[in-house]
Protein backbone atom coordinates (compact mmCIF):
# COMPACT_ATOMS: atom_id res chain seq x y z
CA UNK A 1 149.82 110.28 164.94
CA UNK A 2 152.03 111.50 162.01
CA UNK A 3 150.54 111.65 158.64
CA UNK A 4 151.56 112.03 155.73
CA UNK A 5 149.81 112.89 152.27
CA UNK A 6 150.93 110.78 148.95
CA UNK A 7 149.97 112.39 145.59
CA UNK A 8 150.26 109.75 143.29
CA UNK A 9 151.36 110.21 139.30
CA UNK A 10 149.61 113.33 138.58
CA UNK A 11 151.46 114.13 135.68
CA UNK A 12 150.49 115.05 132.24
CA UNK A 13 150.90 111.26 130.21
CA UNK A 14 148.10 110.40 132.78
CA UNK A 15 145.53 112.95 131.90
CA UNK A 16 143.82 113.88 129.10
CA UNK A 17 145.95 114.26 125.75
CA UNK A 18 148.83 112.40 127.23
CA UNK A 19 150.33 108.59 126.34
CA UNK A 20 148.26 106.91 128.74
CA UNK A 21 145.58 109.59 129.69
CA UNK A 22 143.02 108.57 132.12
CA UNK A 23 139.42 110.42 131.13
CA UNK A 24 138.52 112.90 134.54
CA UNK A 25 142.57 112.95 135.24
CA UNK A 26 142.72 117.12 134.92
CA UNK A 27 139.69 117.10 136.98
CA UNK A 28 141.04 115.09 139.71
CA UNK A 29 144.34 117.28 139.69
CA UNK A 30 142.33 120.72 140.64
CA UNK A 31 140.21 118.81 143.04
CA UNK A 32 143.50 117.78 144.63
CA UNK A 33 144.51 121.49 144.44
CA UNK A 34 141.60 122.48 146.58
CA UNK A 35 142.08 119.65 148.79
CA UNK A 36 145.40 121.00 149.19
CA UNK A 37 144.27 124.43 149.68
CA UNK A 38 141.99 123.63 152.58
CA UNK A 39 144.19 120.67 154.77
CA UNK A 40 147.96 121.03 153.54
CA UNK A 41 148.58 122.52 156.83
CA UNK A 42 146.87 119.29 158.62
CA UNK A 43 149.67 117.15 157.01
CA UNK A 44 153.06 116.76 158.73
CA UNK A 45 154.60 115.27 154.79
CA UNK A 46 153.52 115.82 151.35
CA UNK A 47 155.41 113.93 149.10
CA UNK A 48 154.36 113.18 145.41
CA UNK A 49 155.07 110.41 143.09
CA UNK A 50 156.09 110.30 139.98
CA UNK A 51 156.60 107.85 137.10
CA UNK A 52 160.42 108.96 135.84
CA UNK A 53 161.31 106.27 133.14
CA UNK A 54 164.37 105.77 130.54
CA UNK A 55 164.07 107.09 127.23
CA UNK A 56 166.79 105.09 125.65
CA UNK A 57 165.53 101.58 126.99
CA UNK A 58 162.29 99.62 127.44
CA UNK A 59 162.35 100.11 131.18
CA UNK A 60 162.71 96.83 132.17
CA UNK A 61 160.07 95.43 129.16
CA UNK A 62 157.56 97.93 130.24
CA UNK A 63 157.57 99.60 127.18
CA UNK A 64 155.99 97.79 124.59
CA UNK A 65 158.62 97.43 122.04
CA UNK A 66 158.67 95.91 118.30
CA UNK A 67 154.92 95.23 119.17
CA UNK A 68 151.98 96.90 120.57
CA UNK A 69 151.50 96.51 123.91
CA UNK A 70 148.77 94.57 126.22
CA UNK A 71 148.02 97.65 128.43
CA UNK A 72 148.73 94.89 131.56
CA UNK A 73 152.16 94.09 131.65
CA UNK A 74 153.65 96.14 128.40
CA UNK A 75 152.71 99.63 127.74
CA UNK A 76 153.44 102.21 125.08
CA UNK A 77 156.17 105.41 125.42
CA UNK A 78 155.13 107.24 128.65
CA UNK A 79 156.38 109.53 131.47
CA UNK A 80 160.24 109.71 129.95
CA UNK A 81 162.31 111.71 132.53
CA UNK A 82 162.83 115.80 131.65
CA UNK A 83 159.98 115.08 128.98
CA UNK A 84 156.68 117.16 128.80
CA UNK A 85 154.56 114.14 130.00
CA UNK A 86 156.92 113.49 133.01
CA UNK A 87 155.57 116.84 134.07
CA UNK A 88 152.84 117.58 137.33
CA UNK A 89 149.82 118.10 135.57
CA UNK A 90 149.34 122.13 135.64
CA UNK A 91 145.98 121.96 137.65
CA UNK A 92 148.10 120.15 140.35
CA UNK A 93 149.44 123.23 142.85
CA UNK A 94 152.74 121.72 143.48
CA UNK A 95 153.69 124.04 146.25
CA UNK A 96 152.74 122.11 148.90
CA UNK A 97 154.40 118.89 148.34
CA UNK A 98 157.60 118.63 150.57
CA UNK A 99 159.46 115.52 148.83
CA UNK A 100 159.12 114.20 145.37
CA UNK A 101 159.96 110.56 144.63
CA UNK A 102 160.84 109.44 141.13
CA UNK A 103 160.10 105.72 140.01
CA UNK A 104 160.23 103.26 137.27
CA UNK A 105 163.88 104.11 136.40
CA UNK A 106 164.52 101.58 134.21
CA UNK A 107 162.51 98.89 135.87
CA UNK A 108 158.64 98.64 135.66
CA UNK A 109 157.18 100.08 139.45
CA UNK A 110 153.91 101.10 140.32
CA UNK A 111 154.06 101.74 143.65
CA UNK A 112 155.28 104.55 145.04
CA UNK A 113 157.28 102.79 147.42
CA UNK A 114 159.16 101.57 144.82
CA UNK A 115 160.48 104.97 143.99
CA UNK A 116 163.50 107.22 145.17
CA UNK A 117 163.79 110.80 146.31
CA UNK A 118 166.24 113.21 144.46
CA UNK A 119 169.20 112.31 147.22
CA UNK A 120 168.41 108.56 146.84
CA UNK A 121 166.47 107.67 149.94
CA UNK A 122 163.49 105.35 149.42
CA UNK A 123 159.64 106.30 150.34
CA UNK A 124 159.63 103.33 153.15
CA UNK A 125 162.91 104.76 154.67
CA UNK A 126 161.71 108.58 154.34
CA UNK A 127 158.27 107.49 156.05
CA UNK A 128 160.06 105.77 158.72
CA UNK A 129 162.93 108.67 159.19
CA UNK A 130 159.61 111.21 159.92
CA UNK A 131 157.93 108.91 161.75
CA UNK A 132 154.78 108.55 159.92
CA UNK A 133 152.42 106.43 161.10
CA UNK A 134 149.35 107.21 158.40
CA UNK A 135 148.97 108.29 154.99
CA UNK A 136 146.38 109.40 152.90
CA UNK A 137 146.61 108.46 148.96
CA UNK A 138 145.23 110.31 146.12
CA UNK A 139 146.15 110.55 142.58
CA UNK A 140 145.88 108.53 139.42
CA UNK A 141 145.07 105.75 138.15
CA UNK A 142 142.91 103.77 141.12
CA UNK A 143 143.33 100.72 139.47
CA UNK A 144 146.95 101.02 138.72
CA UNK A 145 149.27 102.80 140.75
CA UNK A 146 147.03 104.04 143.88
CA UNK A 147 146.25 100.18 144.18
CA UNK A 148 149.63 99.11 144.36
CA UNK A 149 150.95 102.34 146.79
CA UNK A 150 148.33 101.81 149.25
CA UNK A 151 148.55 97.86 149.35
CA UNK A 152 152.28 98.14 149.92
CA UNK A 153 151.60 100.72 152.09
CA UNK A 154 149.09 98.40 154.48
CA UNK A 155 152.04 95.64 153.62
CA UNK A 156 154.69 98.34 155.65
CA UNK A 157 152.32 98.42 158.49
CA UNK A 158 151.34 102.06 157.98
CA UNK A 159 147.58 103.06 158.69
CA UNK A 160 146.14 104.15 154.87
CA UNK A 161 143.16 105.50 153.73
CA UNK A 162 142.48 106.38 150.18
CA UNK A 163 139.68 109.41 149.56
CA UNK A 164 137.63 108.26 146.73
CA UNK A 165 136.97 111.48 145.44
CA UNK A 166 140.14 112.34 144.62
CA UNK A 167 141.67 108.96 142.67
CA UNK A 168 140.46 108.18 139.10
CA UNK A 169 141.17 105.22 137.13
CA UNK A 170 141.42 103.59 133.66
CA UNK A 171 138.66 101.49 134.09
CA UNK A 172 135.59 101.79 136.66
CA UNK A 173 135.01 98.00 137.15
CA UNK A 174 138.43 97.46 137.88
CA UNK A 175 138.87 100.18 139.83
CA UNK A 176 136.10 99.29 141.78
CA UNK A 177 137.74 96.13 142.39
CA UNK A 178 141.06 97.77 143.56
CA UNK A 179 138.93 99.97 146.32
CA UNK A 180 137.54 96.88 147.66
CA UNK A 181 140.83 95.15 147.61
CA UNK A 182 142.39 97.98 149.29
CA UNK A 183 139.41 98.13 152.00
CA UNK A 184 139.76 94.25 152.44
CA UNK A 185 143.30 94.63 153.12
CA UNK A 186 142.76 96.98 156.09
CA UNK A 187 143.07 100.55 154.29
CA UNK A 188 140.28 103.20 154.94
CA UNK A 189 138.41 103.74 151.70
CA UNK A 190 136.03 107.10 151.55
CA UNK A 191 135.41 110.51 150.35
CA UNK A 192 137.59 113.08 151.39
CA UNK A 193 135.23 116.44 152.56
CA UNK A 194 135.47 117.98 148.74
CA UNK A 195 131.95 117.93 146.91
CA UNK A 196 130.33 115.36 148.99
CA UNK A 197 127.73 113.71 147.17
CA UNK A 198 129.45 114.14 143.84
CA UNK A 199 129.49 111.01 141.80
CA UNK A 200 132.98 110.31 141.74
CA UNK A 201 135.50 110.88 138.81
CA UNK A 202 136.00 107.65 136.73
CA UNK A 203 132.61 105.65 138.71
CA UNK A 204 134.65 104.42 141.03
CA UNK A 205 132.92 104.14 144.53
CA UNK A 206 131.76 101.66 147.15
């Protein structure tokens, strides 16, 4: 079976110090690193997501604009393309990753597979042009965008686990929630072989 590996919005507005930083997000970008370091190899894609929005517009209304925002539909400046916070997060070894996809140009998108690589070609048709049957998800936030990439992934018919150990989100009940969902839905939800028996960053476990 082909498998592919989606890092998901490691980038510096969703860790620590950034517009929307999620508390363990650095920590969850080196563990990825080591991940990395010991099954890259295993992986026939890498391909990592990014959040790549407008600076000149609201992106769709997802930028909270002439108000403050509600943190569930409207949020506040983040992840502007060529910006600082657009960045990988520097504990992330970037190396490895094969394909980048950019989304949320100009349009809210959470997903992954709503995103675009550099040449224009979108995750679903990239998957399907490698013939991937499988991917594993990691990345940030649980209960944002790894809940929406690995539901549309199930939704595409792929086979998708998400390793618990290696996602953190904004809020531990919620993303909580999102694992279960994710399970229910037919993904594969568990630790990956880093640390086992760590609790896991942001509390969010099965």
């Amino acid at each position: 079976m082909t498998r592919a590996l989606l890092v998901v919005d490691v980038q510096n507005d969703f860790t620590e110090g950034g517009a929307l930083g999620v508390v363990g997000g650095a920590e969850v970008a080196a563990r990825i690193t080591a991940f990395l370091g010991r099954h890259a190899d295993e992986y026939d894609l890498i391909v990592g997501s990014r959040d790549w929005h407008h600076g000149d517009d609201d992106n769709g209304g997802h930028f909270a604009v002439g108000g403050a925002p509600d943190f569930e539909t409207t949020w506040p400046v983040h992840c502007v393309a060529g910006t600082p916070g657009a960045d990988y997060h520097s504990e992330l070894d970037t190396a490895p990753i094969d394909v980048h996809v950019m989304k949320g140009q100009g349009a809210p998108a959470y997903s992954a597979f709503e995103g675009t690589t550099e040449s224009g070609e979108d995750l679903t048709d990239l998957l399907y042009d490698r013939k991937v049957h499988a991917i594993d998800i990691v990345g940030i936030a649980t209960d944002h965008c790894v809940r929406a990439t690995a539901l549309d992934g199930v939704h595409a018919g792929l086979d998708v686990g998400v390793y618990t150990d290696l996602v953190v989100g904004v809020d531990p009940t919620r993303s909580e929630a999102a694992l279960a969902e994710i399970a229910a839905a037919g993904g594969h939800v568990e630790p990956s072989d880093m640390d086992e028996g760590l609790a896991n960053p942001g509390g969010a476990q099965l």
